[in-house]
N, C-alpha and C. Protein backbone atom coordinates (compact mmCIF):
# COMPACT_ATOMS: atom_id res chain seq x y z
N UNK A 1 14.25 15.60 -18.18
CA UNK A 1 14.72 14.43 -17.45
C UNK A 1 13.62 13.37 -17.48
N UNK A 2 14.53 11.98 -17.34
CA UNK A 2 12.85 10.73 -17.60
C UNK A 2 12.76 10.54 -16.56
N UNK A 3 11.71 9.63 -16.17
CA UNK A 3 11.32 8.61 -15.09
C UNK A 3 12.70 7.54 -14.47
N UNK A 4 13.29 7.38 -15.78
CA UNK A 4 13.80 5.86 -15.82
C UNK A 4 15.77 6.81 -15.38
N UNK A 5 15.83 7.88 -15.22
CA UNK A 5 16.82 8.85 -14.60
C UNK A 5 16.83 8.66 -13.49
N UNK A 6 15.36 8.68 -12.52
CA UNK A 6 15.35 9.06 -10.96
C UNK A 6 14.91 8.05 -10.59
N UNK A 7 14.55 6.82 -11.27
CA UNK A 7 13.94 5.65 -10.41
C UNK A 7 14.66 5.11 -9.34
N UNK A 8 13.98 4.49 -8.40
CA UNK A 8 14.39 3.63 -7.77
C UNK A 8 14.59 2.43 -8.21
N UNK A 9 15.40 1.39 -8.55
CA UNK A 9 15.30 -0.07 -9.38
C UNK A 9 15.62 -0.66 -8.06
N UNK A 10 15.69 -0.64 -7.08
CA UNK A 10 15.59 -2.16 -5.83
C UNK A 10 14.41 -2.08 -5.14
N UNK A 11 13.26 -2.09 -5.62
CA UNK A 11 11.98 -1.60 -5.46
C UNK A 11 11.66 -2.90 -4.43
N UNK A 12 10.89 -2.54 -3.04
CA UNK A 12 10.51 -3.41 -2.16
C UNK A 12 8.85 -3.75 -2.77
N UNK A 13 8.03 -5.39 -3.38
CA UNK A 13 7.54 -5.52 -3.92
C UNK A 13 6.23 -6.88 -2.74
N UNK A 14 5.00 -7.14 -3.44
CA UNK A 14 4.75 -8.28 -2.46
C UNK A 14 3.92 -9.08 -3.85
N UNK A 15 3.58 -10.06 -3.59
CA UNK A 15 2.81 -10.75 -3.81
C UNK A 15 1.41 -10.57 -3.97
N UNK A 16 0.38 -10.95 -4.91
CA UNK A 16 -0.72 -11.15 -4.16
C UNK A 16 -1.65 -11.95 -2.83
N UNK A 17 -0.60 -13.33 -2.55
CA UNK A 17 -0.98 -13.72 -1.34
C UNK A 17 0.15 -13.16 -0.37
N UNK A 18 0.81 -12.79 -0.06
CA UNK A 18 1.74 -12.19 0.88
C UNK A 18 0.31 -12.02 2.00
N UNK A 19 0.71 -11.89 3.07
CA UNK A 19 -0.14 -11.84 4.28
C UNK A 19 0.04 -10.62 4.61
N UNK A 20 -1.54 -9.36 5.32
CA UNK A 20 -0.91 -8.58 5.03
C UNK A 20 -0.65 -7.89 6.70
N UNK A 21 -1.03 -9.05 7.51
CA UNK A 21 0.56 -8.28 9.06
C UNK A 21 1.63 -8.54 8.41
N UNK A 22 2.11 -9.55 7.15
CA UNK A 22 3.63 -8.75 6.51
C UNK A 22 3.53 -8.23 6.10
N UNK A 23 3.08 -7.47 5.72
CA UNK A 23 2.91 -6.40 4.69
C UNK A 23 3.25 -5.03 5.60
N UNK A 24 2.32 -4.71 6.39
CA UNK A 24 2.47 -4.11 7.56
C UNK A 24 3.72 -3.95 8.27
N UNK A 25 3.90 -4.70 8.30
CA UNK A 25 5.50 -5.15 9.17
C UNK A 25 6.64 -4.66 8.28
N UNK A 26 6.66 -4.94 7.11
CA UNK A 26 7.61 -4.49 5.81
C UNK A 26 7.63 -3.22 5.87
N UNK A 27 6.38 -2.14 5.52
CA UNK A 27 5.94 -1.17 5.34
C UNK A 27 6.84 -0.29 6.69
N UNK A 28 6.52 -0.78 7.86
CA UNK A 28 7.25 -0.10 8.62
C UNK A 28 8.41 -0.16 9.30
N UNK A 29 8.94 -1.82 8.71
CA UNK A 29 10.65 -1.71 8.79
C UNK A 29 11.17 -0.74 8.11
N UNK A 30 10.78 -0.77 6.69
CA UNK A 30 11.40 0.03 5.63
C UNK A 30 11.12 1.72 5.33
N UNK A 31 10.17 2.04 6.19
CA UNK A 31 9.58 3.08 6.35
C UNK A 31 8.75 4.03 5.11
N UNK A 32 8.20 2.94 4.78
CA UNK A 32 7.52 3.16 2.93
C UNK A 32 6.52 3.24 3.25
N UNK A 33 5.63 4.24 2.04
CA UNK A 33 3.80 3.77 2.46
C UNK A 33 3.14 2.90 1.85
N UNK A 34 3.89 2.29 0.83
CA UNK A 34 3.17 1.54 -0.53
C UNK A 34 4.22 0.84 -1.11
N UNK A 35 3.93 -0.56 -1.95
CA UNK A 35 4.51 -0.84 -2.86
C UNK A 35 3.66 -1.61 -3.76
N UNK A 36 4.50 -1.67 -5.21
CA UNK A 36 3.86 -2.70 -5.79
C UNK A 36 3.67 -3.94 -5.55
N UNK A 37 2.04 -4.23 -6.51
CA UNK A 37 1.70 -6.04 -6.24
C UNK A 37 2.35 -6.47 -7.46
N UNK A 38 3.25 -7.75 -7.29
CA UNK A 38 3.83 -8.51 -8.77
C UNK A 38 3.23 -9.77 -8.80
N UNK A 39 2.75 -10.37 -10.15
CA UNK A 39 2.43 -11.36 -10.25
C UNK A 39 3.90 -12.28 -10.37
N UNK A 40 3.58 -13.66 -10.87
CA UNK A 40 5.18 -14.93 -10.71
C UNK A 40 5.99 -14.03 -11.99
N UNK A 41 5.14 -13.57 -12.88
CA UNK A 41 6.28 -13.11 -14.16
C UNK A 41 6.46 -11.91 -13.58
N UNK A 42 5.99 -10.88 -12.30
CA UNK A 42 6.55 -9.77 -12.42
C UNK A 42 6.00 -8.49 -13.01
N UNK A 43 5.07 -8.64 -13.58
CA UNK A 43 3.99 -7.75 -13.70
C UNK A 43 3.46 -7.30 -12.78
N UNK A 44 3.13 -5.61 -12.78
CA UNK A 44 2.34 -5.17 -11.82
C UNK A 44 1.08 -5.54 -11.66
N UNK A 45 0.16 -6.03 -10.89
CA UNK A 45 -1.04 -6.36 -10.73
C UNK A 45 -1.77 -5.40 -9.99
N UNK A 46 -1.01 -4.48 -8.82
CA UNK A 46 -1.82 -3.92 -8.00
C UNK A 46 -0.77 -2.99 -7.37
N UNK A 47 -1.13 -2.23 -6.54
CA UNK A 47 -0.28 -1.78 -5.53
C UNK A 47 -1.01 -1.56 -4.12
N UNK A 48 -0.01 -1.55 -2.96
CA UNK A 48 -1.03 -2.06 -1.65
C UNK A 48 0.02 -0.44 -0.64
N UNK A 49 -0.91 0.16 -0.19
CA UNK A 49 -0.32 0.91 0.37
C UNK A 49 -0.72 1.14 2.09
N UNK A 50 -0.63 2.28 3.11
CA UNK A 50 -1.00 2.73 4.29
C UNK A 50 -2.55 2.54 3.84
N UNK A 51 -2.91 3.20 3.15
CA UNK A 51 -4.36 4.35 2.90
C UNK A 51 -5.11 2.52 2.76
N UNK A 52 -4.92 1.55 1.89
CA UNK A 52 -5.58 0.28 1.58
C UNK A 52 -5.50 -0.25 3.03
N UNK A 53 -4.86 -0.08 3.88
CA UNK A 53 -4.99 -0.67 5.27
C UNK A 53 -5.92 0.01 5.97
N UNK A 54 -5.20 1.16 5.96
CA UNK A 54 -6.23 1.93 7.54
C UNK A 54 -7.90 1.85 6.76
N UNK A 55 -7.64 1.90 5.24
CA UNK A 55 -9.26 1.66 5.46
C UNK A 55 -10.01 0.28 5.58
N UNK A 56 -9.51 -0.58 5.92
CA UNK A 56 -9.64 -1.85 6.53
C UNK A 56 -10.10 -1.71 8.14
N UNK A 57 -9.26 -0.73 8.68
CA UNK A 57 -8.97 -0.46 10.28
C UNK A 57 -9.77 1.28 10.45
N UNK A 58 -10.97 1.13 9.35
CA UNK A 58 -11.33 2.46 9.59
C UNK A 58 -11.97 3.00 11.34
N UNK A 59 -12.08 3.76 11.66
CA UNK A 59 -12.33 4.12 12.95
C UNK A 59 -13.85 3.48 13.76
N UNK A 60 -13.62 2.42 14.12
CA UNK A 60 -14.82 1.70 14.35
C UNK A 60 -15.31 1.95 15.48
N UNK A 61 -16.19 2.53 15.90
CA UNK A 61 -17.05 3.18 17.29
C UNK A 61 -18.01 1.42 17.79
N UNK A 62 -17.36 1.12 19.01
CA UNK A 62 -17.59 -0.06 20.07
C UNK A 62 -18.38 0.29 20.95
N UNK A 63 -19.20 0.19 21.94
CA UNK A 63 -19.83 0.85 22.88
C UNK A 63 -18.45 1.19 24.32
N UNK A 64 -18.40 1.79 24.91
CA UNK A 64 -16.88 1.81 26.02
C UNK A 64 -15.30 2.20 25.31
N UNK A 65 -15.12 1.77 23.58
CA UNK A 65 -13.98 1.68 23.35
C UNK A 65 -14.33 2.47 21.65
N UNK A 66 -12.56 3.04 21.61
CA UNK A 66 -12.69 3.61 20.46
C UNK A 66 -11.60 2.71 19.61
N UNK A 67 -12.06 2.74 18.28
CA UNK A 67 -10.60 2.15 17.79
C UNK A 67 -9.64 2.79 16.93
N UNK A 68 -8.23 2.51 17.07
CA UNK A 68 -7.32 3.79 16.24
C UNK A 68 -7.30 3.60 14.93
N UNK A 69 -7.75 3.94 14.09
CA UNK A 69 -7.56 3.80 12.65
C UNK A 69 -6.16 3.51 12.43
N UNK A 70 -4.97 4.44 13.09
CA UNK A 70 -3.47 4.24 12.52
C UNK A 70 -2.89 2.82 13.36
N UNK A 71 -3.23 1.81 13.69
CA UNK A 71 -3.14 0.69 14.45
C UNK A 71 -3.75 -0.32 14.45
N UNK A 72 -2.84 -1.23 13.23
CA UNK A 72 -3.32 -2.28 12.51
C UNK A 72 -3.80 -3.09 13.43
N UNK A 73 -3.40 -3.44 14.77
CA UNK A 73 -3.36 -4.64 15.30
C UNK A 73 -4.18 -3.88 16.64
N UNK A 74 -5.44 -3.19 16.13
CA UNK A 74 -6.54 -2.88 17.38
C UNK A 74 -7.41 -4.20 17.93
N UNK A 75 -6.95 -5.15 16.99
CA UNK A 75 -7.73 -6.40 17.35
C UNK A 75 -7.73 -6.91 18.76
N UNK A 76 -6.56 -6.46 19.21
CA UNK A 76 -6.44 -6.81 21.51
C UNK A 76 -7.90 -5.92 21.89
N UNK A 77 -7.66 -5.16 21.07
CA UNK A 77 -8.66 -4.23 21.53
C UNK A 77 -10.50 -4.54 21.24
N UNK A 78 -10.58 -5.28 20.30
CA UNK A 78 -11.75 -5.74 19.71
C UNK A 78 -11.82 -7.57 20.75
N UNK A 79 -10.60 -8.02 20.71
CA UNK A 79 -10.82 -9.13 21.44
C UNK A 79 -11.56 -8.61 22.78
N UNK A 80 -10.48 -7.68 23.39
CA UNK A 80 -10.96 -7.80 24.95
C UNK A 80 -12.66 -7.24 24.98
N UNK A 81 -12.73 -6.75 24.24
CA UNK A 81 -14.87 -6.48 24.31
C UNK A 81 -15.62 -7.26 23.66
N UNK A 82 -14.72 -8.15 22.89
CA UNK A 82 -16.23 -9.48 22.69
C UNK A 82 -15.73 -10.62 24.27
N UNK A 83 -14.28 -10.24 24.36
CA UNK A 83 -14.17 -11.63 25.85
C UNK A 83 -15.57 -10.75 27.37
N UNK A 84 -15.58 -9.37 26.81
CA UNK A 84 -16.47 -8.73 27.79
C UNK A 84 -18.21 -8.99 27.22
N UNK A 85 -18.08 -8.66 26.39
CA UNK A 85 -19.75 -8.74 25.48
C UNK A 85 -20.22 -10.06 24.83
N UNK A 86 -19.29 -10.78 24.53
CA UNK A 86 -19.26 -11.85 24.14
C UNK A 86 -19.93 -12.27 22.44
N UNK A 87 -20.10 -10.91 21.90
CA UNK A 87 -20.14 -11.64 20.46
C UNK A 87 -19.94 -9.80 19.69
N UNK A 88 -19.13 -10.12 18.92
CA UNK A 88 -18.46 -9.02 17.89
C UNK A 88 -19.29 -8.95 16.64
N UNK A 89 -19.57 -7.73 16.11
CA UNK A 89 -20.49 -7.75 14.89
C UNK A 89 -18.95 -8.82 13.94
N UNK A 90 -20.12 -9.31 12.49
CA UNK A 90 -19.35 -10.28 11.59
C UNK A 90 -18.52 -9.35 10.84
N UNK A 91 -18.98 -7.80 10.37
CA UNK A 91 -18.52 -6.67 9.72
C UNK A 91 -16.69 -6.36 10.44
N UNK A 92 -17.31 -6.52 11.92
CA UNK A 92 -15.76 -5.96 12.51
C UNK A 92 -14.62 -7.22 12.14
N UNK A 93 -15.49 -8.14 12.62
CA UNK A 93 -14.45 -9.96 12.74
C UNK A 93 -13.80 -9.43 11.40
N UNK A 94 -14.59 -9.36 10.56
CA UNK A 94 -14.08 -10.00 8.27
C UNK A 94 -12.96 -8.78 9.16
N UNK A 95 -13.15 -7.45 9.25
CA UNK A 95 -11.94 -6.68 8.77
C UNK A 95 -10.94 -6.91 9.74
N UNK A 96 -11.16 -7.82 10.73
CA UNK A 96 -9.50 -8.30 11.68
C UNK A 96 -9.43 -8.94 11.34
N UNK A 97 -10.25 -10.03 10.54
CA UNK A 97 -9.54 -11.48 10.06
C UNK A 97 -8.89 -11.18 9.17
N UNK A 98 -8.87 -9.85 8.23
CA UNK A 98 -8.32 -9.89 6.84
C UNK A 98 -7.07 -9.08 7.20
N UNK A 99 -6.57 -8.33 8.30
CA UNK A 99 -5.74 -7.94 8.57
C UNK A 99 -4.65 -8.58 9.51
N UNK A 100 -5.22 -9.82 10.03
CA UNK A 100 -4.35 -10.84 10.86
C UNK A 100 -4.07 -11.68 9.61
N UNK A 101 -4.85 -12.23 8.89
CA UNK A 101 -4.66 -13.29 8.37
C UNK A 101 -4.89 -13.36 6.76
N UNK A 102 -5.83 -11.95 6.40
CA UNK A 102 -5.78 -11.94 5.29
C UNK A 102 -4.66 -11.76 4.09
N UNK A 103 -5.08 -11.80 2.53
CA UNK A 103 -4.11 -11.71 1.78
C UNK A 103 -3.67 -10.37 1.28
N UNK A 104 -2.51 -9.88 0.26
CA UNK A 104 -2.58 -8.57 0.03
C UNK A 104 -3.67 -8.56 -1.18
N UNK A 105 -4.22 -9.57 -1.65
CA UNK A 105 -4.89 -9.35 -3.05
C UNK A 105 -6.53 -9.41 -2.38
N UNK A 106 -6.90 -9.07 -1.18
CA UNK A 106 -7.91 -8.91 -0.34
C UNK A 106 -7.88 -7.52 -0.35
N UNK A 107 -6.78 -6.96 -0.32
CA UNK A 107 -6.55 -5.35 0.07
C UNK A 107 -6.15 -3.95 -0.88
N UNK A 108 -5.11 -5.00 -1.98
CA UNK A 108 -4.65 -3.62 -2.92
C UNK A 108 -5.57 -3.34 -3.64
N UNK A 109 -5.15 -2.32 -4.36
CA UNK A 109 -5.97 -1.48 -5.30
C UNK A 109 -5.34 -2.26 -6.45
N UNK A 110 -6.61 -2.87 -6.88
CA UNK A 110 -6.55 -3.50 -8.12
C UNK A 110 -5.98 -3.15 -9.76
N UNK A 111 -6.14 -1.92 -9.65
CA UNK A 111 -6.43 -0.88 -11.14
C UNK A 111 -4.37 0.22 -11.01
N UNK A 112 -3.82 -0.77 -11.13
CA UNK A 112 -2.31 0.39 -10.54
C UNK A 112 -2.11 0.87 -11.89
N UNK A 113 -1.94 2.30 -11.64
CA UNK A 113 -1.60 3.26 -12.30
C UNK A 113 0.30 3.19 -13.03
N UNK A 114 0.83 3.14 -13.86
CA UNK A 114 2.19 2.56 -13.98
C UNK A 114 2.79 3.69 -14.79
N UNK A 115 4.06 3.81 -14.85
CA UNK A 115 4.80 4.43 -16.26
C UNK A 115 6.04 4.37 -16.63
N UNK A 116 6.22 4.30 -17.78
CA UNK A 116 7.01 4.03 -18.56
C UNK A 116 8.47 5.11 -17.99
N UNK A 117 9.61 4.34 -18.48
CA UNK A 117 11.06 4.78 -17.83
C UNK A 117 11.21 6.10 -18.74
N UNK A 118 10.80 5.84 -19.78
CA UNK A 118 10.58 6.87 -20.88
C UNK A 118 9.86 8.11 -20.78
N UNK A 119 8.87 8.37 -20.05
CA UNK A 119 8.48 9.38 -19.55
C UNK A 119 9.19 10.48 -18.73
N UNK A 120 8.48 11.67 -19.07
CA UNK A 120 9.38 12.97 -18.14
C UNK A 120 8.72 12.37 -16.94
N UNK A 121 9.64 12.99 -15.96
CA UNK A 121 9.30 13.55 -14.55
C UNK A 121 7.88 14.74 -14.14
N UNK A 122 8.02 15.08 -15.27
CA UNK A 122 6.79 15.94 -15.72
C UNK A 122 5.68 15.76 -15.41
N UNK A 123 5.61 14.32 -16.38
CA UNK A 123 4.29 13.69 -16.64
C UNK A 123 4.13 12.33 -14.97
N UNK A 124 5.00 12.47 -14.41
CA UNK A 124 5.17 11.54 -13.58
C UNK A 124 4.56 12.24 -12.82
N UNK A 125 4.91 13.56 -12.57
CA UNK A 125 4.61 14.68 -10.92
C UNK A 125 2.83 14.94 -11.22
N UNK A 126 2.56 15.29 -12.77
CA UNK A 126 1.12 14.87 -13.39
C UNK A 126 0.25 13.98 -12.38
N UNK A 127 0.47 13.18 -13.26
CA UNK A 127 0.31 11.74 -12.95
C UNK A 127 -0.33 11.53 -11.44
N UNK A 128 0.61 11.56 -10.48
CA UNK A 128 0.78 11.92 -8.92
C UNK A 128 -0.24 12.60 -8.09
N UNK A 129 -0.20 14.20 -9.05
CA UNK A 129 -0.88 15.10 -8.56
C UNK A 129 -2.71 14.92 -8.40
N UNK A 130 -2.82 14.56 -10.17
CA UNK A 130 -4.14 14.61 -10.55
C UNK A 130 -4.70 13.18 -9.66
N UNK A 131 -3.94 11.76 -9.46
CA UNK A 131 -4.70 11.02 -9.02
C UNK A 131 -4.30 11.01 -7.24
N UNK A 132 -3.13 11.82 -6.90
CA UNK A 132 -3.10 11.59 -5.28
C UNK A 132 -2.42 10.49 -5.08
N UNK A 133 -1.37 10.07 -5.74
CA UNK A 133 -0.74 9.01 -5.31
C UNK A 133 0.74 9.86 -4.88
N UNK A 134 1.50 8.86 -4.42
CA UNK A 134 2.59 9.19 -3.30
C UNK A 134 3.48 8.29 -4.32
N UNK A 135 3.33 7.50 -5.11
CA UNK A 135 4.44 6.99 -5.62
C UNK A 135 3.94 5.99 -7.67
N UNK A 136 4.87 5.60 -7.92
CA UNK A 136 4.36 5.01 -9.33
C UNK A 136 4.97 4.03 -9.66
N UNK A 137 4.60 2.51 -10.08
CA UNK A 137 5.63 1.59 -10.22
C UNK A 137 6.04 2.29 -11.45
N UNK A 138 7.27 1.62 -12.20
CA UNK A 138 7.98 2.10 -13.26
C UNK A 138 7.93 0.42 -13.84
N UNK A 139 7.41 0.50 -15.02
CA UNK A 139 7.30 -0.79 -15.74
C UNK A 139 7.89 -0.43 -17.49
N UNK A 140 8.32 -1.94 -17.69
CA UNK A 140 9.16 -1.94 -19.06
C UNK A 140 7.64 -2.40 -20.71
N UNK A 141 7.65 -2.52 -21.19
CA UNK A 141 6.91 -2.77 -22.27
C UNK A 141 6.20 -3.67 -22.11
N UNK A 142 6.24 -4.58 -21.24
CA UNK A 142 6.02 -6.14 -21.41
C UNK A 142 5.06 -6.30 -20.05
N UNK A 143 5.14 -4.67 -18.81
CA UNK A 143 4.26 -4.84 -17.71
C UNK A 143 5.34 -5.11 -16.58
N UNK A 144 6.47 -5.73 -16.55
CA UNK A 144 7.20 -5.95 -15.85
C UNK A 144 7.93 -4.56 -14.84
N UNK A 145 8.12 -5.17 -13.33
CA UNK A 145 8.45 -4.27 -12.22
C UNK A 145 9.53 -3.82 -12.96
N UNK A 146 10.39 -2.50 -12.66
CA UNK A 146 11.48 -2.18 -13.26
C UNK A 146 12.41 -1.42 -12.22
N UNK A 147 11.28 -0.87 -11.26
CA UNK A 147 11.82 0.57 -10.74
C UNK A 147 10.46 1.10 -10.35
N UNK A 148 10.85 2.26 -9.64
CA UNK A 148 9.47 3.24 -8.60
C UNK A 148 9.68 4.73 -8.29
N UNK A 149 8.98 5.29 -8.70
CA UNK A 149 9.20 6.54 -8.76
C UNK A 149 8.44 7.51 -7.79
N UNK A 150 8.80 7.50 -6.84
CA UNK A 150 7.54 8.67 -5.73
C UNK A 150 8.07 10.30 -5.92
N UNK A 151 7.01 10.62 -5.00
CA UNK A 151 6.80 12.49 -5.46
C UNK A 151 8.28 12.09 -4.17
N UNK A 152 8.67 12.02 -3.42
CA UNK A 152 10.38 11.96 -2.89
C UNK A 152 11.50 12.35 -3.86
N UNK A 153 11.32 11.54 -4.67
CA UNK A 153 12.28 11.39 -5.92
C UNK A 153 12.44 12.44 -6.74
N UNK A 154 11.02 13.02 -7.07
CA UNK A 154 10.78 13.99 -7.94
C UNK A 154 11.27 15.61 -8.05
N UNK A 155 11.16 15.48 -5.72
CA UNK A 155 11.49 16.79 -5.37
C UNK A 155 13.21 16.69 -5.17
N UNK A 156 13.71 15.98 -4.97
CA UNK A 156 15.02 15.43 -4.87
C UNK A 156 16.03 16.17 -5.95
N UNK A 157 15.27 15.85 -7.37
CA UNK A 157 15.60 16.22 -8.64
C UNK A 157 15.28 18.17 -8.38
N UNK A 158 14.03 18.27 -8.40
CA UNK A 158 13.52 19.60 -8.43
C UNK A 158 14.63 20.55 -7.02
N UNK A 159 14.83 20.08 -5.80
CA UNK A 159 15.60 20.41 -4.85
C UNK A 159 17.17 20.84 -5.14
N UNK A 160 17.81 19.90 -6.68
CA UNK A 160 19.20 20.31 -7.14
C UNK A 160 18.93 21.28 -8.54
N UNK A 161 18.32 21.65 -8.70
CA UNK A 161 17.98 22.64 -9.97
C UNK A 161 17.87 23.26 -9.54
């Protein structure tokens, strides 16, 4: 069986400037961990997932306060101890500014891993395993979004055999 059998083709996609509290916000309307970055023609450029956030929002130790790694928007929480302390390291500010206001091309993983519709499922679950990803854009010859293939999909297939 190929890739281009089990894909998903209405693939939820962003931008490189997309902002990424939308991003965030998308991610957990739709209840996804990742999607691809497309450039204007549609090429994959990147992909931006959970894991590219929370390590933005990694677990930052405050003096009095802890912060949640899984909770993009700890920034109430970083506000109310500089409105108490009155000045926030610049390290913490960059990573709430880039998560209030930053872009997704601040955040994804630059280097996205892709494959062809033409490929087994095989080489897809491969693929997955060896690098730890949760999902794969599916691109046509030319680089273009096509479709998305996550280890979901894979067991879906493997679950009716």
């Amino acid at each position: 069986m190929k890739v281009g059998d089990i894909m998903v083709t209405n693939v939820i996609s962003f931008k490189p400037n997309d902002r990424v509290a939308d991003v965030i916000e998308t991610l957990r309307k739709h209840r996804i961990s990742g999607a691809p970055v497309v450039d204007e023609d549609g090429k994959v450029v990147g992909v931006i997932s959970e894991a590219d956030i929370v390590k933005l929002n990694s677990l930052i130790e405050l003096p009095e306060i802890e912060i949640n790694p899984f909770n993009p928007f700890s920034f109430l929480e970083i506000h109310n101890y500089w409105k108490k302390v009155g000045k926030i390291p610049e390290k913490i500010k960059k990573r709430q500014e880039t998560l209030t206001n930053g872009s997704v091309n601040d955040v994804m993983s630059k280097k996205p891993v892709t494959i062809s519709p033409e490929a087994s499922i095989s080489e897809a679950a491969r693929i997955m395993r060896k690098k730890d990803f949760n999902r794969l854009p599916v691109v046509d010859k030319q680089g273009k979004l096509i479709g998305i293939v996550a280890r979901q999909d894979i067991i879906r297939v493997l679950a009716r055999a």
